[in-house]
Every structure is written in structure tokens, then in C-alpha cells.
Protein backbone atom coordinates (compact mmCIF):
# COMPACT_ATOMS: atom_id res chain seq x y z
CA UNK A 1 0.00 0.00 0.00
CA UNK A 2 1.19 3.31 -0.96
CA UNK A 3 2.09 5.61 1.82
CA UNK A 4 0.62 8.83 0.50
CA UNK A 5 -2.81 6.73 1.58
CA UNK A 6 -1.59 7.25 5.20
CA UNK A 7 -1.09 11.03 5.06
CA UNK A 8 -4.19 12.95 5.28
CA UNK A 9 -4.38 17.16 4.90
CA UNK A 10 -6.46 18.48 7.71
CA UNK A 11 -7.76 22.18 6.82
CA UNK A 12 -8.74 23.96 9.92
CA UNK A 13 -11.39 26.82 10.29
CA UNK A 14 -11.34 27.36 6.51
CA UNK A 15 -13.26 31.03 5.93
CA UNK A 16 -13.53 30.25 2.28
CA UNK A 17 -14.92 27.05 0.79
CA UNK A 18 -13.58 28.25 -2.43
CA UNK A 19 -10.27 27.18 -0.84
CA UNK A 20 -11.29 24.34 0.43
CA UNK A 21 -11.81 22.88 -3.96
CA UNK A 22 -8.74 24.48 -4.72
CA UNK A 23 -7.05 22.41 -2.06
CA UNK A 24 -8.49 19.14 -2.82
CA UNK A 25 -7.64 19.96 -6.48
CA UNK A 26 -3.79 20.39 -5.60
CA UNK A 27 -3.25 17.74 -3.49
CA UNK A 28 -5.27 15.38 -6.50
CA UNK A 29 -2.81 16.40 -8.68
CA UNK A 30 -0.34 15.04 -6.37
CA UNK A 31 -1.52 11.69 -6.20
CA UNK A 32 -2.91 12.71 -2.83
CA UNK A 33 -6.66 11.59 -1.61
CA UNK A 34 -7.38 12.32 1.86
CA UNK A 35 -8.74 15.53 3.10
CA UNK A 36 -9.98 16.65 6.13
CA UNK A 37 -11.76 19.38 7.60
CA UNK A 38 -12.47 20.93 11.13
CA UNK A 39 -14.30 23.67 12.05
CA UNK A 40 -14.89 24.92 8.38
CA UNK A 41 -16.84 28.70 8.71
CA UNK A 42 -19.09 27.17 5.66
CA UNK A 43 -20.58 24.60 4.36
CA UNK A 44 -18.84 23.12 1.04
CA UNK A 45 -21.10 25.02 -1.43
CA UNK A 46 -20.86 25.12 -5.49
CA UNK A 47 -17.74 27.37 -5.47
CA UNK A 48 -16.33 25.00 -3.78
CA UNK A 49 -16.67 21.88 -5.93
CA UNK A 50 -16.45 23.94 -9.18
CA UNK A 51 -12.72 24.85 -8.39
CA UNK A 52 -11.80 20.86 -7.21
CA UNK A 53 -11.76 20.90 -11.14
CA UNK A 54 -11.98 17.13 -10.82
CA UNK A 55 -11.27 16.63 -7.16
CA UNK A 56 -14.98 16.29 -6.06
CA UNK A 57 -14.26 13.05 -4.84
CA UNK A 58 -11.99 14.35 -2.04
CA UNK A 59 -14.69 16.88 -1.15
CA UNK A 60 -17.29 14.17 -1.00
CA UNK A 61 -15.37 11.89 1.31
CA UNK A 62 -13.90 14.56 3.33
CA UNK A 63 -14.79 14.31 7.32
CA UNK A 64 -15.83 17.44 8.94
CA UNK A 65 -14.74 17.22 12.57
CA UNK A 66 -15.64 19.87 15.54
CA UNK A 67 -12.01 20.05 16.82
CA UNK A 68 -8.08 19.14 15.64
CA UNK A 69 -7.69 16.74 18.62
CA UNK A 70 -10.40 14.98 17.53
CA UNK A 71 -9.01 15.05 13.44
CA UNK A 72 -5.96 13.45 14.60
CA UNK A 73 -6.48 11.54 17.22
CA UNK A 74 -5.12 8.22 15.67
CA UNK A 75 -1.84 10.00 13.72
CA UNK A 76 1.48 9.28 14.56
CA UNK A 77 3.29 12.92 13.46
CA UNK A 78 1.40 15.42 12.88
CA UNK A 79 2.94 18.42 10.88
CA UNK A 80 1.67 21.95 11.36
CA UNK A 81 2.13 24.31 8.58
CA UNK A 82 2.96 28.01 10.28
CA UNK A 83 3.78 30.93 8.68
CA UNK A 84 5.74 32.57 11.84
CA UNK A 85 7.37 31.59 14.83
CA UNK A 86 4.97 31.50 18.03
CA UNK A 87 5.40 30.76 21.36
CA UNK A 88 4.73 27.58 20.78
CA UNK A 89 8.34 26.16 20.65
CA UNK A 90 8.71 23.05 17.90
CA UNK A 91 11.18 22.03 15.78
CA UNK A 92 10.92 23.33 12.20
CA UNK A 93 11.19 21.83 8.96
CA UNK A 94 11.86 23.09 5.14
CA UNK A 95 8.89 21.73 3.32
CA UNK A 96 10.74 19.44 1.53
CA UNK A 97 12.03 17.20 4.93
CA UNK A 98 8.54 17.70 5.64
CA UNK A 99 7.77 15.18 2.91
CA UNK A 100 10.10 13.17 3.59
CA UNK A 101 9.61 12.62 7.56
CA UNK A 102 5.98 12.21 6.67
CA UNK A 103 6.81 9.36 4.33
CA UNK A 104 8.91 7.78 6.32
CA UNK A 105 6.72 7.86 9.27
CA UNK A 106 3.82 6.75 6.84
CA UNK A 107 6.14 3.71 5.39
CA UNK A 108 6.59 2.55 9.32
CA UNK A 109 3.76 -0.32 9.79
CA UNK A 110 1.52 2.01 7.87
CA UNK A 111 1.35 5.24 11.14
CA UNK A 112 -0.88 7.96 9.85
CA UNK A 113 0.34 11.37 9.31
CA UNK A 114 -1.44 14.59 9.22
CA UNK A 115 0.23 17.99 7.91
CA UNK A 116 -2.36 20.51 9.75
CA UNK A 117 -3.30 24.09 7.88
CA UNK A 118 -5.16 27.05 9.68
CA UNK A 119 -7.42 29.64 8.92
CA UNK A 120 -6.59 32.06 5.38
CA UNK A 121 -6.29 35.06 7.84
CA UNK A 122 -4.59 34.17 11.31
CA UNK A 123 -3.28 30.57 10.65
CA UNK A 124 -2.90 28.15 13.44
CA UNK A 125 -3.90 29.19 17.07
CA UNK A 126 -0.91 28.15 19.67
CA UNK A 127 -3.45 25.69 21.36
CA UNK A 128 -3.53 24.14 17.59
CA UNK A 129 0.02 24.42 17.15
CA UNK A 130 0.62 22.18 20.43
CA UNK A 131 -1.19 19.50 19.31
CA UNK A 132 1.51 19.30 16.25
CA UNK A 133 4.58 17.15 16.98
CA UNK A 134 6.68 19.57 14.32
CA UNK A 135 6.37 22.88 12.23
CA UNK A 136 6.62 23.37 8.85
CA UNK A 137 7.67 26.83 7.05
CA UNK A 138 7.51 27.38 3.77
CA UNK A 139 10.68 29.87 3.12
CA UNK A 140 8.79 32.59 1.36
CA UNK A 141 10.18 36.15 0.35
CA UNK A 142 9.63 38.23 3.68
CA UNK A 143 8.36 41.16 2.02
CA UNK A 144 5.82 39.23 0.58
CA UNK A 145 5.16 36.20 2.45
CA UNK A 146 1.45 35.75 2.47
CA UNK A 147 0.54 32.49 0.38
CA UNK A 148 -2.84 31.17 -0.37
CA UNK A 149 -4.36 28.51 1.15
CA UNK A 150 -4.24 26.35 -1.57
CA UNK A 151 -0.68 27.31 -2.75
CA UNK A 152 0.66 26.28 0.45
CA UNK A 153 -0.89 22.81 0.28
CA UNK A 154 0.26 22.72 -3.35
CA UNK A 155 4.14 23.28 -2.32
CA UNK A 156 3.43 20.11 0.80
CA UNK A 157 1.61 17.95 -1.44
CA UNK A 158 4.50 18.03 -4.34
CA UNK A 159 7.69 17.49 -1.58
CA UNK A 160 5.25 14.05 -0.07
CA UNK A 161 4.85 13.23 -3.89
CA UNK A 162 8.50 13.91 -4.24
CA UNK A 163 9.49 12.14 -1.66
CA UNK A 164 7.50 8.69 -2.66
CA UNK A 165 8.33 8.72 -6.48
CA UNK A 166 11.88 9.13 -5.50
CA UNK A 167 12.35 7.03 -2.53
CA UNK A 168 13.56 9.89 -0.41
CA UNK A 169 11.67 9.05 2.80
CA UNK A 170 13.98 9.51 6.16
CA UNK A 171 14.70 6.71 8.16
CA UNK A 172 12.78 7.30 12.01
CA UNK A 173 15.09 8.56 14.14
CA UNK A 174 14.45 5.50 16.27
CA UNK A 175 12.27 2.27 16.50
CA UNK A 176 10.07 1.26 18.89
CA UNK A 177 11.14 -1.64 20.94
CA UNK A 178 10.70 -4.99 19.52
CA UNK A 179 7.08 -6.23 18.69
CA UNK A 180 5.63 -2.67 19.90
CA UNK A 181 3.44 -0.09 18.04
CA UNK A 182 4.22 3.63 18.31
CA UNK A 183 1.67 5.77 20.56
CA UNK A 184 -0.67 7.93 18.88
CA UNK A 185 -1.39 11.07 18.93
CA UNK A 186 -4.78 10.57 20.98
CA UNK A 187 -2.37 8.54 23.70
CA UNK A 188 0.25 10.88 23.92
CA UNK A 189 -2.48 13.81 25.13
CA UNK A 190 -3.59 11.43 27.47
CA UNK A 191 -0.47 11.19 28.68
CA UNK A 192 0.53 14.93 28.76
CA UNK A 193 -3.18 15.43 30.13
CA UNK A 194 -2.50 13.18 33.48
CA UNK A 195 0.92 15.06 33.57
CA UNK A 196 -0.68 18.35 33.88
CA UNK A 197 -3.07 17.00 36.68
CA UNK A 198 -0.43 15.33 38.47
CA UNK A 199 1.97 17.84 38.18
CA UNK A 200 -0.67 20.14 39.80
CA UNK A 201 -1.47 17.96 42.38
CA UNK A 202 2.04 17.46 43.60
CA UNK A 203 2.03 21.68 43.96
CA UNK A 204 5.10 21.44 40.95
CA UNK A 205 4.40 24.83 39.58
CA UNK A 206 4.21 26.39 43.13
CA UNK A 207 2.48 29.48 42.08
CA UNK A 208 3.77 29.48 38.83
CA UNK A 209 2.26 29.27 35.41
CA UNK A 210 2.21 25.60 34.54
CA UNK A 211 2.67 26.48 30.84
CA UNK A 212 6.57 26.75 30.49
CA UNK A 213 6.71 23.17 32.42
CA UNK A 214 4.21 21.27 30.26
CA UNK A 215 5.86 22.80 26.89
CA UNK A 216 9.05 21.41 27.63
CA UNK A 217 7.51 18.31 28.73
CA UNK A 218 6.04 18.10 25.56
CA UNK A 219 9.23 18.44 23.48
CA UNK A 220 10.80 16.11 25.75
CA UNK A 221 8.04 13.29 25.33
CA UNK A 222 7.82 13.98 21.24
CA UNK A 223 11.65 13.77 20.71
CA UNK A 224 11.81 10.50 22.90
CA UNK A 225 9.13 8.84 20.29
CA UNK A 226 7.23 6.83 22.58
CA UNK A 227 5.62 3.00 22.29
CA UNK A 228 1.95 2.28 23.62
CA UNK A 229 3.58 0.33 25.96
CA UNK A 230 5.73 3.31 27.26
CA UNK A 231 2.80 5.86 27.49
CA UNK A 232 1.19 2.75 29.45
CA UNK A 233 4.09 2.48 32.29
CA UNK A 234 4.54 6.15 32.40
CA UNK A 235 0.80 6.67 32.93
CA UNK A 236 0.67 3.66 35.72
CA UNK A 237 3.86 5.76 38.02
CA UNK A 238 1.52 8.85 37.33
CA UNK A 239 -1.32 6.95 38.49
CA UNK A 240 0.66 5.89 41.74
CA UNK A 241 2.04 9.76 42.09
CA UNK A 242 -1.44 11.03 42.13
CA UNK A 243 -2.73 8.37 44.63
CA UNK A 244 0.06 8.93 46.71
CA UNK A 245 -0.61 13.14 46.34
CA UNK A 246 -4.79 12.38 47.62
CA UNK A 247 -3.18 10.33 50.46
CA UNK A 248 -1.25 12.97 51.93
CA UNK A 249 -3.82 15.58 51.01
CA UNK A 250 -5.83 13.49 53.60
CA UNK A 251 -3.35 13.92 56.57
């Protein structure tokens, strides 16, 4: 099975549906099928599937979902496309080792991938950009770096098409252990959900915004490339830390 039918294009809060046909029309183009959508401001109207120009099939199958947590629950890496730094703090990528991490990551036991785009106007909100693992930037001339919607999914789609015509896919910068599957992205903010509770729980912070902590813990977790079985053991100690935490509360 091809791995370009493990990468899916998730289109958040999309203003215009226009956009939304002219997306589905680049990434067919690309050999690319799955789109997603969350949040759209519209409904997919006739503008929309008269500029798929032969992609209404990707606009017909596309699922609409209410948030991005819920769009990529199951994913593996999930790539947001940014057009500025924030203060959300990820590694960044050219688009072109985009494509290749994504296909490499796809190739691997068949993990789904997601490259994430925000709204025409703002982008990405920081909350969205934490659920990504990495960034992607698209090195456009600064005095001019606006890009359409659908120009921006062209450039991604071509570098994943790129990268599986020409057998350019990265190899993962580690492997599970032997005979276990990689966490997804649904388990991982489970994880990073009981870490926030715990950590408040065990007075961490101590006055302090939790934020900073739970970033880093974040970019620590995503670089280590955690198993199920991992997020499993890690979530068991947490389990005992916050047991232990309601004990003492109780003295």
C-alpha cells in the first residue's frame, strides 16, 4: 500500500470554501486523496466543488470534525504548517524534509500522518500548534510572504509526492522496541493530560504558570518517540504519584 494513503491534509477553520476545492484539487494532482476538515466557517457550497476541477471526490469523502484533537487523534506525526514563529516552541522543517519525515513515518507499519493548515487570515492558534509534533515553514520572500491557502498545500503535497516517487523518505530517528506499536497522537495527550493533573497535584508549579513546564515536557516526550507500551508504564507511576498526592492531602 502506498504511503501517501496514510497522510491525510487536515484544513482547519477554513473562511472560504472556495479554498477548500482548490485544495483538494492540488493535493489530487499530487496523487494525494485524503482531506480533512475541522471547524470549516461554511458549508462546502458550489464554489467549492467547481474549483476541485476534478477533485470532487476528495470533497465528498472529506470528514468534517468539531475540533483538531479529535481530526488526529489516531496519527502518529502530525505536521503543522505556520507561517511565523509562536510561542509555541517546535522544531521546524523546510517543506521538503517535511515530505520526507511524513513518508517515512507513513512507510513505518503504515502510522498515519497529518500535515495541519489554519485559517486564510490568522493561521494556526498556539493551542492548535501544540497538538503538532513539528512545524513546517515554507521559506517565502519576507516582504511578501502571504501564500494562499491552496498554494501552500500545493508546495506540501508536491515534496510528499516527491518524496514517494523518488524514494527519499527519512529513516525514524528510532524504533520502537521490539514487537511494539508507536503511541498515537490521541495517547500521547492522554499522557501529557494526566501530567498536567499530576503535576498540579504534587504543587510542581508552586504558584507558577504551569505552561513553560508542560511545553518542555512536551518536546521532551515527542523527541523521545514513545511506544503504547511506554505511554502505558509512564501513565501507571503517574497513576501511583497522584494516589500517593490524595493520600497525603488526607493527613
Amino acid at each position: 500500500m502506498s504511503a501517501s494513503r496514510h497522510i491525510r491534509f487536515v484544513l482547519v477553520g477554513t473562511q472560504h470554501p472556495g479554498n477548500i476545492g482548490a485544495a483538494a484539487r492540488a493535493m489530487k494532482t499530487m496523487g494525494l486523496g485524503r482531506l480533512v476538515l475541522v471547524a470549516p466557517e461554511k458549508p462546502l457550497d458550489e464554489v467549492a466543488f467547481r474549483r476541485s476541477a476534478g477533485a470532487e471526490d476528495l470533497l465528498g469523502d472529506a470528514p468534517v470534525f468539531a475540533t483538531l484533537a479529535e481530526a488526529v487523534a489516531d496519527c502518529r506525526l502530525v505536521l503543522g504548517c505556520t507561517a511565523r514563529s509562536r510561542r509555541v516552541q517546535l522544531e521546524e522543517l523546510l517543506p521538503e524534509v517535511a515530505g520526507q519525515r511524513a513518508v517515512a513515518k507513513a512507510t513505518e507499519e503504515g502510522g498515519e500522518v497529518a500535515f495541519v493548515f489554519g485559517r486564510e487570515r490568522t493561521g494556526l492558534t498556539n493551542d492548535e500548534l501544540q497538538l503538532c509534533h513539528l512545524a513546517v515553514h515554507i521559506p517565502s520572500d519576507p516582504a511578501f510572504s502571504s501564500l494562499n491557502l491552496a498554494a501552500a498545500v500545493q508546495v506540501l503535497a508536491y515534496e510528499v509526492r516527491m518524496a514517494v516517487l523518488e524514494g527519499q523518505a527519512l529513516p525514524a530517528d528510532r524504533e520502537p522496541g521490539f514487537g511494539e506499536m508507536p503511541a498515537s497522537h490521541d495517547q500521547l495527550e492522554g499522557l501529557f493530560g494526566q501530567f498536567g493533573d499530576t503535576l498540579e497535584q504534587i504543587d510542581f508549579h508552586k504558584g507558577r504558570a504551569p505552561e513553560s513546564a508542560m511545553r518542555k515536557l512536551r518536546r521532551l516526550f515527542m523527541k523521545a518517540d514513545l511506544s503504547e507500551q511506554e505511554v502505558r508504564l509512564l501513565r501507571g507511576i503517574l497513576a501511583d504519584a497522584q494516589r500517593m498526592a490524595r493520600l497525603a492531602g488526607g493527613h
